[in-house]
Protein backbone atom coordinates (compact mmCIF):
# COMPACT_ATOMS: atom_id res chain seq x y z
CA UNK A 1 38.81 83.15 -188.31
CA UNK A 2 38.81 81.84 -191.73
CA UNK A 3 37.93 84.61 -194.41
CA UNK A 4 38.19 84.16 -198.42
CA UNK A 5 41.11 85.40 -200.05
CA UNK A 6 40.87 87.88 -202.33
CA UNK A 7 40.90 85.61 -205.50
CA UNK A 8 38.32 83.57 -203.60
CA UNK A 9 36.15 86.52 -203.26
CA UNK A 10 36.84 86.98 -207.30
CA UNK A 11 35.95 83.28 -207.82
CA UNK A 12 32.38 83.35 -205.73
CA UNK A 13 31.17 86.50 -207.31
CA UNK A 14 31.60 85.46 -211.05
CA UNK A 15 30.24 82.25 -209.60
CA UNK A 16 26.99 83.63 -208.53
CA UNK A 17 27.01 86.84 -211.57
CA UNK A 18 27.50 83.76 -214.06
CA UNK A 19 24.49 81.70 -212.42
CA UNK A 20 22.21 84.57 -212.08
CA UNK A 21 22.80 85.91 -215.92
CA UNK A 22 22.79 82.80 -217.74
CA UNK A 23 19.97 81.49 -216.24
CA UNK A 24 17.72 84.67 -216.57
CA UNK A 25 18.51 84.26 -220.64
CA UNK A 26 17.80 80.71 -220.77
CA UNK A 27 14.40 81.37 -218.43
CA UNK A 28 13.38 84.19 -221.27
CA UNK A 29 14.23 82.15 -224.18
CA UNK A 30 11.91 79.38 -222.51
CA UNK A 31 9.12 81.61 -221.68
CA UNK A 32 8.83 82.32 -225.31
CA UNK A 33 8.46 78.86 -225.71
CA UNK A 34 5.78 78.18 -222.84
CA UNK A 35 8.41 75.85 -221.17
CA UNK A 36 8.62 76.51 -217.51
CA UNK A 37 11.43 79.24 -216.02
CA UNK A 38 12.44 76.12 -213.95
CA UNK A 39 13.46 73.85 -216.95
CA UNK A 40 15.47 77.23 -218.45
CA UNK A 41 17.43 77.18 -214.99
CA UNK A 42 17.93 73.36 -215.11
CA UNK A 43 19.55 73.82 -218.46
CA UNK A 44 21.77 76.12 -217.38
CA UNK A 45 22.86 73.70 -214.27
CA UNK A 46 23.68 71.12 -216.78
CA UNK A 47 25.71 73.12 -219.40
CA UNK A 48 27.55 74.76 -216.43
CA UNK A 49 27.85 71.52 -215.04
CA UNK A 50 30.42 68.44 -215.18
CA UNK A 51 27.87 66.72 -217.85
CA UNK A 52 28.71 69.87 -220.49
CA UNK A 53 30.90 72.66 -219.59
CA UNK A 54 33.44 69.70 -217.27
CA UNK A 55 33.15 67.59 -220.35
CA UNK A 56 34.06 70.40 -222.61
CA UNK A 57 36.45 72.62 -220.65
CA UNK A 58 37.14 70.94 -217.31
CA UNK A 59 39.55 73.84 -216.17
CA UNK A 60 36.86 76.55 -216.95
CA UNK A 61 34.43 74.61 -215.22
CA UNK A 62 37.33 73.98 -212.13
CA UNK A 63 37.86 77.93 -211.72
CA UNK A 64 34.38 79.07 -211.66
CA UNK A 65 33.07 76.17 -209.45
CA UNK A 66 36.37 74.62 -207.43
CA UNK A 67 35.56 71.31 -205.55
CA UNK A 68 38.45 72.65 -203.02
CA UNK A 69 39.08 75.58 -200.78
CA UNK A 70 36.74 78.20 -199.31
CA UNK A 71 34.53 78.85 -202.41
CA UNK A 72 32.58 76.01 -202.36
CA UNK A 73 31.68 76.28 -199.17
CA UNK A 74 30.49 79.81 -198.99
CA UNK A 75 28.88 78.19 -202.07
CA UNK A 76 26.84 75.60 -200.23
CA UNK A 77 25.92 78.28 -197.88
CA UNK A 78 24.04 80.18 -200.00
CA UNK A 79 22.32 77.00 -201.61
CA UNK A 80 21.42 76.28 -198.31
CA UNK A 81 19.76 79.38 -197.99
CA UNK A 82 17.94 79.35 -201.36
CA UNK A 83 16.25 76.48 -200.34
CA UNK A 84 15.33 77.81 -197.09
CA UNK A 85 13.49 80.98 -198.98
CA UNK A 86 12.02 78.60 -201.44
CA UNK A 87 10.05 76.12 -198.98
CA UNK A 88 9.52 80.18 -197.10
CA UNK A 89 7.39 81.28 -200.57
CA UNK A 90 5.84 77.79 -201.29
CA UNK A 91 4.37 77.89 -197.50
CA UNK A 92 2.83 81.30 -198.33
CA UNK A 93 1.24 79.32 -200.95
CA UNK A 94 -0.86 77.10 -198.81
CA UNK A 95 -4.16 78.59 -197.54
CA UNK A 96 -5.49 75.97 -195.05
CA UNK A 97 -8.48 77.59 -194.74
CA UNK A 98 -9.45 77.18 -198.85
CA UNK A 99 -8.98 72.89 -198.35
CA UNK A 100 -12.36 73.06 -196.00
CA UNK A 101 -14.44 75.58 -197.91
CA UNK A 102 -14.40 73.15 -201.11
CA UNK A 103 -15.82 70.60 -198.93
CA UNK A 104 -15.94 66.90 -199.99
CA UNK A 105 -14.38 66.76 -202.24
CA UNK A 106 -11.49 68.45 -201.73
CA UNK A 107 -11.29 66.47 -198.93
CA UNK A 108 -11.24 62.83 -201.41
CA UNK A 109 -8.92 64.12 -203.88
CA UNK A 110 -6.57 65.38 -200.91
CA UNK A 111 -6.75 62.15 -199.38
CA UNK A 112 -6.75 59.63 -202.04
CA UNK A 113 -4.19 61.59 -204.73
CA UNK A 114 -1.66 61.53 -201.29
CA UNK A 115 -2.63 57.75 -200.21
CA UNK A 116 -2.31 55.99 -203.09
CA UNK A 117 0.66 57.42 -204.90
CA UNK A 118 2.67 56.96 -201.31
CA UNK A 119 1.62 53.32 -201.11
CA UNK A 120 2.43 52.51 -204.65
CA UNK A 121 5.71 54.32 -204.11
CA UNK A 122 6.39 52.21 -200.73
CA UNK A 123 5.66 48.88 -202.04
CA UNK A 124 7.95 48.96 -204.93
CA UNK A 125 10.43 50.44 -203.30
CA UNK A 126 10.15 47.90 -200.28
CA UNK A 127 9.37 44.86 -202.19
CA UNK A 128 12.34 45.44 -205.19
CA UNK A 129 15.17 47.89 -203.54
CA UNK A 130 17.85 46.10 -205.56
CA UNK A 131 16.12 47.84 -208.67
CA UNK A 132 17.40 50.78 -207.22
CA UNK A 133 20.34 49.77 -205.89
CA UNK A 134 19.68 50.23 -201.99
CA UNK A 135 20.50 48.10 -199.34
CA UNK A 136 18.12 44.99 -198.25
CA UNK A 137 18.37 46.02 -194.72
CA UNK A 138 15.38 47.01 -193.07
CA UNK A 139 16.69 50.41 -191.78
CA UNK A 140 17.95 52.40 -195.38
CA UNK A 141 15.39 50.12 -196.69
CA UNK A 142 12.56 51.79 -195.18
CA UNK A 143 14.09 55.16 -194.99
CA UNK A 144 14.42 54.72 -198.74
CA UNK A 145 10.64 53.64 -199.51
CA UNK A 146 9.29 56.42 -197.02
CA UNK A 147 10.78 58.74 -199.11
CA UNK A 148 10.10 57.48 -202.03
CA UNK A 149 6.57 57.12 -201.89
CA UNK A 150 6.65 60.86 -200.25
CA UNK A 151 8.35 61.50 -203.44
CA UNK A 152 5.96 60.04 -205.80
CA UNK A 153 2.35 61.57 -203.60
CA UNK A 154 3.40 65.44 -203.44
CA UNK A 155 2.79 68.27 -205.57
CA UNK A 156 4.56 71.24 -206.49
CA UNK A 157 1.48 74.04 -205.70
CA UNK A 158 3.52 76.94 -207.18
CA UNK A 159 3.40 75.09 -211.00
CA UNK A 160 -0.33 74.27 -210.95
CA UNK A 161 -1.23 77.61 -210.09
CA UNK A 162 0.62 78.46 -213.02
CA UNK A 163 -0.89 75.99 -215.06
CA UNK A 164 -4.61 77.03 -214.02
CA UNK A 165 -4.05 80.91 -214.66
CA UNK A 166 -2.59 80.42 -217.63
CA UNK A 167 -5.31 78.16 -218.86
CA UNK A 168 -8.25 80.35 -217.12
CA UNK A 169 -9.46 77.87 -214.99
CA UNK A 170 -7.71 79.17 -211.21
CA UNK A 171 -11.11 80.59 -210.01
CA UNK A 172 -13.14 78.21 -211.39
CA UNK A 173 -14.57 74.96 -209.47
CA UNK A 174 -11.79 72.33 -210.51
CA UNK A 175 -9.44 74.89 -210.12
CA UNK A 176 -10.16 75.07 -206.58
CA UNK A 177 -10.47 71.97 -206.03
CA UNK A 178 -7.35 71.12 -207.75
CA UNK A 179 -5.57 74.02 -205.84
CA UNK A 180 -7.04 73.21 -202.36
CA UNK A 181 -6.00 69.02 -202.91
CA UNK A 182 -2.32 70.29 -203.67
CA UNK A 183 -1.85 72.56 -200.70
CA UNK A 184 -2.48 69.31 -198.36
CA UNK A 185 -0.12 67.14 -200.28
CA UNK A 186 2.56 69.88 -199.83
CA UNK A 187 2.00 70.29 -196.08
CA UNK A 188 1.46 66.50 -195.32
CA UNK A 189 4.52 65.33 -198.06
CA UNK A 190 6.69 68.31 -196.23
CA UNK A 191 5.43 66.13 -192.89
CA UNK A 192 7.04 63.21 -193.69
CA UNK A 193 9.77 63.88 -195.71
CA UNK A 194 11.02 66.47 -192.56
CA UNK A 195 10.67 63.27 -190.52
CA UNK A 196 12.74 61.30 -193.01
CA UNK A 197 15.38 63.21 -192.93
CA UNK A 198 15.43 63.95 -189.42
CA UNK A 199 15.99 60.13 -188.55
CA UNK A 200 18.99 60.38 -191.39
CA UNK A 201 20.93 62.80 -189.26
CA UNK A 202 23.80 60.26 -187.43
CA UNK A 203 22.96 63.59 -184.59
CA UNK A 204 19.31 62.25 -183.58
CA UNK A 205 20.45 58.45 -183.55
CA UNK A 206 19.64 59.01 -179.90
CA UNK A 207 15.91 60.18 -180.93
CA UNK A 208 13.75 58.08 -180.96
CA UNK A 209 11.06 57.87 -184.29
CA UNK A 210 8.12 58.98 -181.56
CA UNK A 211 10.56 62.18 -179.92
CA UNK A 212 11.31 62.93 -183.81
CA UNK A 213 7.11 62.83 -184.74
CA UNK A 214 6.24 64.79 -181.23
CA UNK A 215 8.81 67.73 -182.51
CA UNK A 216 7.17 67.91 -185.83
CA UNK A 217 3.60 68.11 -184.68
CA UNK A 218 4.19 70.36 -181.77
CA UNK A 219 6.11 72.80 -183.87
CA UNK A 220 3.72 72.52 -186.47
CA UNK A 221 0.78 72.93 -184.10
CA UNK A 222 2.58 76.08 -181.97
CA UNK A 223 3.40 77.89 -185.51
CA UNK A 224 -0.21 77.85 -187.49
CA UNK A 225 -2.32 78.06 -183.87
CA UNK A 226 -0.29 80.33 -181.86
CA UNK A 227 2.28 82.01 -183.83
CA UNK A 228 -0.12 82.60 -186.64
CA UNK A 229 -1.83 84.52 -184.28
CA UNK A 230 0.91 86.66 -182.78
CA UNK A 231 1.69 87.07 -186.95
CA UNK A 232 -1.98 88.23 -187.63
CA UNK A 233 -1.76 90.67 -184.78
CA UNK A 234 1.51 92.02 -185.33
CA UNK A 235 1.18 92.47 -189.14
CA UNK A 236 -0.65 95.59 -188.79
CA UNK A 237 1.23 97.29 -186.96
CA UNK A 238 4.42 96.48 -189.38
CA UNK A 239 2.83 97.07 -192.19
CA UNK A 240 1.54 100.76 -191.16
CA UNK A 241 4.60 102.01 -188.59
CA UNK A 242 7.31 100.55 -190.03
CA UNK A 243 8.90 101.42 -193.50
CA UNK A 244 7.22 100.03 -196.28
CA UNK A 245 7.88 97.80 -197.02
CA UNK A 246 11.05 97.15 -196.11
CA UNK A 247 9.71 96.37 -192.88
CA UNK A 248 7.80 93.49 -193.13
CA UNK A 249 10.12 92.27 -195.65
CA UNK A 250 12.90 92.26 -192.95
CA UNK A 251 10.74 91.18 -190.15
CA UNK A 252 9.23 87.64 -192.35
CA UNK A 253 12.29 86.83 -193.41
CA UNK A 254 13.69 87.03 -190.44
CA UNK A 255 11.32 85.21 -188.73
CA UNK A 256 11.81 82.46 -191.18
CA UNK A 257 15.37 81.72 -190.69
CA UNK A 258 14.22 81.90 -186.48
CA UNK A 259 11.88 79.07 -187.39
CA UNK A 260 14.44 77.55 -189.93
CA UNK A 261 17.17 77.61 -187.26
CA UNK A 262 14.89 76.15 -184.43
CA UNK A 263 13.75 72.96 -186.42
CA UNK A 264 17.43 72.30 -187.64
CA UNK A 265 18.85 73.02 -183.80
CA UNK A 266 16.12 70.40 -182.71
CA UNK A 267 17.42 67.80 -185.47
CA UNK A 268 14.45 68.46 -188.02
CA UNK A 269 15.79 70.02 -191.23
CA UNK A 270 15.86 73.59 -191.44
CA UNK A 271 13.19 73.74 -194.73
CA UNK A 272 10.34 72.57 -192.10
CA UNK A 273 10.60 75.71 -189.87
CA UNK A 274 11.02 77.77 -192.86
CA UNK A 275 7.69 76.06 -194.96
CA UNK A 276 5.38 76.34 -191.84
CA UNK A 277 6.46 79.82 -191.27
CA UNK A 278 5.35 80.38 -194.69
CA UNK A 279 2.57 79.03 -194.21
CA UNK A 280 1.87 81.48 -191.10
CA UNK A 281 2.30 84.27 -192.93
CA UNK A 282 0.43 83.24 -195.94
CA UNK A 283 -2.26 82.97 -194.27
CA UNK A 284 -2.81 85.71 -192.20
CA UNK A 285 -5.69 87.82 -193.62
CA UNK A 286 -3.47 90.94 -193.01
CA UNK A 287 -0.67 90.28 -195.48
CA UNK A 288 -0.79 92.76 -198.08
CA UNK A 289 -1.10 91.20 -201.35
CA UNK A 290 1.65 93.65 -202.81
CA UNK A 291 3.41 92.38 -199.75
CA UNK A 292 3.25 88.92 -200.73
CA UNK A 293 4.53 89.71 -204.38
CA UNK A 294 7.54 91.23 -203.42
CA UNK A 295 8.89 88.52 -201.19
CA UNK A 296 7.62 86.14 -203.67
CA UNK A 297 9.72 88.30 -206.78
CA UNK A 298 12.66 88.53 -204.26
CA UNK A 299 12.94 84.54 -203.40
CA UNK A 300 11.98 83.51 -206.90
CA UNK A 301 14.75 86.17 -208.95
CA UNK A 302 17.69 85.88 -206.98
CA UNK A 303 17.63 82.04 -204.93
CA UNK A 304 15.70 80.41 -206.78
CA UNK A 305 17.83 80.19 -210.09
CA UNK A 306 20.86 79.66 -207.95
CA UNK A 307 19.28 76.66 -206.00
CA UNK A 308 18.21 75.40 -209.64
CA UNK A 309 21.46 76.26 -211.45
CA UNK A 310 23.42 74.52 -208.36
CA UNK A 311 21.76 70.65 -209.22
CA UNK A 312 22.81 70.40 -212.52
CA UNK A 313 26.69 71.89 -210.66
CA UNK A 314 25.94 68.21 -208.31
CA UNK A 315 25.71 65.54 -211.25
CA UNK A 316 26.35 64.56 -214.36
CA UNK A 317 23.10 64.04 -216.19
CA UNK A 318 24.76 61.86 -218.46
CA UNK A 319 26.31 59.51 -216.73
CA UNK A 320 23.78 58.89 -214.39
CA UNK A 321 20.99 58.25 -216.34
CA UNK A 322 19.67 55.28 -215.75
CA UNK A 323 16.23 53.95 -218.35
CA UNK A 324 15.17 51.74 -216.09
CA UNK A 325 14.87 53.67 -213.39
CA UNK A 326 13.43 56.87 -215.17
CA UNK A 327 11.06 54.64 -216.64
CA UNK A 328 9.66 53.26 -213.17
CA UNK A 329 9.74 56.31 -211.76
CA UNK A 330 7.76 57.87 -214.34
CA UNK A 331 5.13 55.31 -214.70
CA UNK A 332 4.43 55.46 -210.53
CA UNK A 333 4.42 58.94 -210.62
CA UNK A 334 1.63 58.94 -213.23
CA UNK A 335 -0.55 56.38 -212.47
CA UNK A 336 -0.38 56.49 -208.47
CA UNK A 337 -1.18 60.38 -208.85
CA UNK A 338 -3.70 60.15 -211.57
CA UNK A 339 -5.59 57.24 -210.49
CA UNK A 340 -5.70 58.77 -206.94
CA UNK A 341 -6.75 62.38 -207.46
CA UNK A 342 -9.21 61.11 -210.34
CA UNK A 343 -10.89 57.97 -207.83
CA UNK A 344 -10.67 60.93 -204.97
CA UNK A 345 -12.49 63.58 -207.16
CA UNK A 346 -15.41 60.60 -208.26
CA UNK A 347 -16.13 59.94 -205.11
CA UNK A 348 -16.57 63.43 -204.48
CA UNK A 349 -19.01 63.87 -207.07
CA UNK A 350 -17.74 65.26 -210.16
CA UNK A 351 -18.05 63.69 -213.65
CA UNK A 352 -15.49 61.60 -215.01
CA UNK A 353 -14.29 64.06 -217.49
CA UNK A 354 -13.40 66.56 -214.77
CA UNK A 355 -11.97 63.86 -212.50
CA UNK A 356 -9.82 62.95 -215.22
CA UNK A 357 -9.03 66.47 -215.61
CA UNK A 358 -8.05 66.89 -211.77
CA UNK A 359 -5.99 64.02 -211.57
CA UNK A 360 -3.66 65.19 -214.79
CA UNK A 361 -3.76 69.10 -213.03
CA UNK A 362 -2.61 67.38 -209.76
CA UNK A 363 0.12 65.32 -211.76
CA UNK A 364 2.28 68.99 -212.01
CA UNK A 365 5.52 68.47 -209.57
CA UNK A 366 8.25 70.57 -210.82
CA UNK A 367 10.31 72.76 -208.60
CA UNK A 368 9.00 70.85 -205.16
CA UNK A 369 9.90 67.37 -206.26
CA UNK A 370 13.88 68.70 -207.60
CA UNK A 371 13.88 70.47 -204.24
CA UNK A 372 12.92 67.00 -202.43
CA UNK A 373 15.30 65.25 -204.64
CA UNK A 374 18.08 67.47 -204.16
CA UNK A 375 18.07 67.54 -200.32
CA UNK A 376 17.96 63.75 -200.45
CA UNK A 377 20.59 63.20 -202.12
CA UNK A 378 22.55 65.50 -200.09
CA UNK A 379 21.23 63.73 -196.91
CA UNK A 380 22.95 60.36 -199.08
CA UNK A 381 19.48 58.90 -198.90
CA UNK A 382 19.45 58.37 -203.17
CA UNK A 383 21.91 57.79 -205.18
CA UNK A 384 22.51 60.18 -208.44
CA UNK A 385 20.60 57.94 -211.09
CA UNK A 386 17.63 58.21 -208.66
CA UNK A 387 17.63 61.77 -208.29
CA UNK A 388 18.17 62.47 -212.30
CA UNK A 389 15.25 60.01 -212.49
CA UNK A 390 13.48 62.20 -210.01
CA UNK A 391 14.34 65.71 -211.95
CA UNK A 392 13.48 63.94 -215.63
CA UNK A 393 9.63 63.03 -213.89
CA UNK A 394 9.78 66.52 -212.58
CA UNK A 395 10.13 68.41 -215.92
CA UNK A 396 7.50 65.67 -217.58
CA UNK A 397 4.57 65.70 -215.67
CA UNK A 398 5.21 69.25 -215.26
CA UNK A 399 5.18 69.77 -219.28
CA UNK A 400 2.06 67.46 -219.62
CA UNK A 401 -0.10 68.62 -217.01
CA UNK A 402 -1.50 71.26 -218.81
CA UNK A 403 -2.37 69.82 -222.41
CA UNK A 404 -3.67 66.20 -221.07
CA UNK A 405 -5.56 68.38 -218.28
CA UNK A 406 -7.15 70.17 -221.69
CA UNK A 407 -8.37 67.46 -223.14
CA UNK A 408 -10.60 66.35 -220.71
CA UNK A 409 -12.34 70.06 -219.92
CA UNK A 410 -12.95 71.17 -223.75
């Protein structure tokens, strides 16, 4: 049995105390500056990174984050995890329930700000994959342009909530409707892009695309039909006789990794079992809100800066910046989302004004779309100017959202 040596051991812990420290300074002294905690943790990734601190001091940035030996692996481990917990608390985000009580047109803006962005995303990357360096052959091809116009259509529900409470309009109507649009992009993007990386894995080769679909739907199905109702009938009784609330801490947690583990031991990526779980428990009408915001403080102090930190540890921002490519990306990203949500929330009725104002809210994609970007390039499905493209968009639309969105309401 392998087992870190004891300057290994030294190595991980000032690793992860490092991480965790910086990153809650930088967060704080971005707060005060109404940036997101996300970009504060970004920053960190890339001074602590080969585009800064391996620049700088490459045997400082060698000892606390060795390319060699057992470190980095325990290391990936527990990056691995972070991103497990992160698609666990983004799930809890997604009420299905609130998409169908806005009616019609929640139901346009869903539909159209997914369509069109995907499509837009597709064709481009389909029709011109020498732009972005990928090969002309029809399987990475399409691989590539499924994920890229996945990329470009979802939404990152945890930073528009933000966005909406902090500008008083999360219990209003286009707040809702904004809200309910974004929950269906995340579960439908979080569809596809589990499928996309499924038919990556050289494991399922012997899958075929329809066994790969069949496993997604039936696990999906199973989890928010019947397992959301063993969850809504068991959550009582955890929440009253066992300790609180360590108790149903331990038990949805654990149940997430179950679900995590299932989808990856059936050749779907582990963050699909841990999202719809998340979703399952989200929704149950029994969760204690108080419940909720611990797990939700837990995930979001402790993993989530280390997933965060960890991408700007992967590349050198730098070096891999590519204008061309940023600029695309950027320019799909905001008019396929934009035009979409906005035509989708028309045709449901609202004024322009407020369409306009929905399609800049649903424009927000920050931690979802580095999350995306970061387990695609793991999976080798992007290269790194792609997925420094993909974090740059991530950060913009995020810091726009909100002002542009203003405009348009006042």
């Amino acid at each position: 049995m392998v087992k870190l040596a004891h300057s290994e051991l030294i190595v991980l812990l000032l690793s992860i105390s490092t991480m965790l420290i910086v990153s809650r300074i930088f967060a704080e002294l971005g707060k005060r500056l109404k940036l997101p905690i996300v970009m504060g943790e970004l920053i960190v990734g890339i001074i602590l990174g080969p585009t800064i601190l391996g620049l700088i001091s490459p045997d400082v940035f060698g000892f606390l984050f060795p390319r060699t030996g057992n470190v980095p692996i325990a290391l990936d481990g527990i990056f691995s995890l972070s991103v497990i917990m992160l698609l666990f608390v983004a799930g809890m985000e997604v009420q299905l329930s609130l998409v169908l009580k806005q009616g019609k047109v929640a139901i346009y803006t869903s539909v159209f700000s997914m369509v069109i962005p995907f499509f837009t995303g597709f064709a481009v990357a389909w029709f011109f994959p020498e732009i972005f360096s990928i090969s002309n052959e029809q399987g990475p091809k399409l691989l590539f342009a499924l994920f890229f116009g996945t990329a470009l259509s979802i939404s990152a529900l945890p930073v528009i909530a933000r966005i909406l409470m902090d500008m008083n309009l999360f219990k209003t109507n286009i707040g809702m409707v904004i809200i309910a649009s974004a929950m269906f992009n995340d579960l439908i993007g979080w569809l596809i892009f589990s499928l996309v990386l499924s038919l990556t894995n050289t494991q399922a080769e012997h899958l075929s695309l329809w066994y790969t679909v069949a496993y997604i739907l039936g696990f999906g199905l199973f989890m928010l039909t019947i397992g959301k109702k063993i969850i809504d009938k068991t959550l009582p009784w955890m929440q009253t006789k066992l300790s609180w609330p360590g108790g149903v801490l331990s038990i949805s947690l654990g149940i997430c990794l179950l679900s995590a583990a299932f989808t990856e031991a059936i050749n779907i990526h582990a963050i699909l079992g841990a999202f719809i779980a998340g979703i399952a428990f989200g929704d149950s009408v029994h969760l204690r809100e108080q419940a909720r915001e611990i797990i939700h403080q837990f995930v979001t102090n402790f993993f989530a800066p280390l997933f965060f930190v960890s991408i700007g540890l992967k590349v050198n921002f730098i070096e891999n910046f590519n204008p061309l490519i940023v600029a695309i990306v950027l320019v799909l990203a905001f008019v396929g989302k934009v035009l979409g949500a906005t035509l989708g929330a028309r045709l449901g009725g609202m004024t322009r004004n407020h369409s306009l104002a929905v399609g800049f809210g649903m424009n927000a994609r920050g931690a979802m779309e580095i999350i995306l970007g970061t387990l695609a390039l793991n999976a080798g499905l992007i290269s790194k100017p792609i997925f420094v493209a993909l974090v740059i968009m991530a950060l913009i639309t995020s810091l726009t959202s909100g002002p542009i969105m203003k405009r348009f309401i006042d």
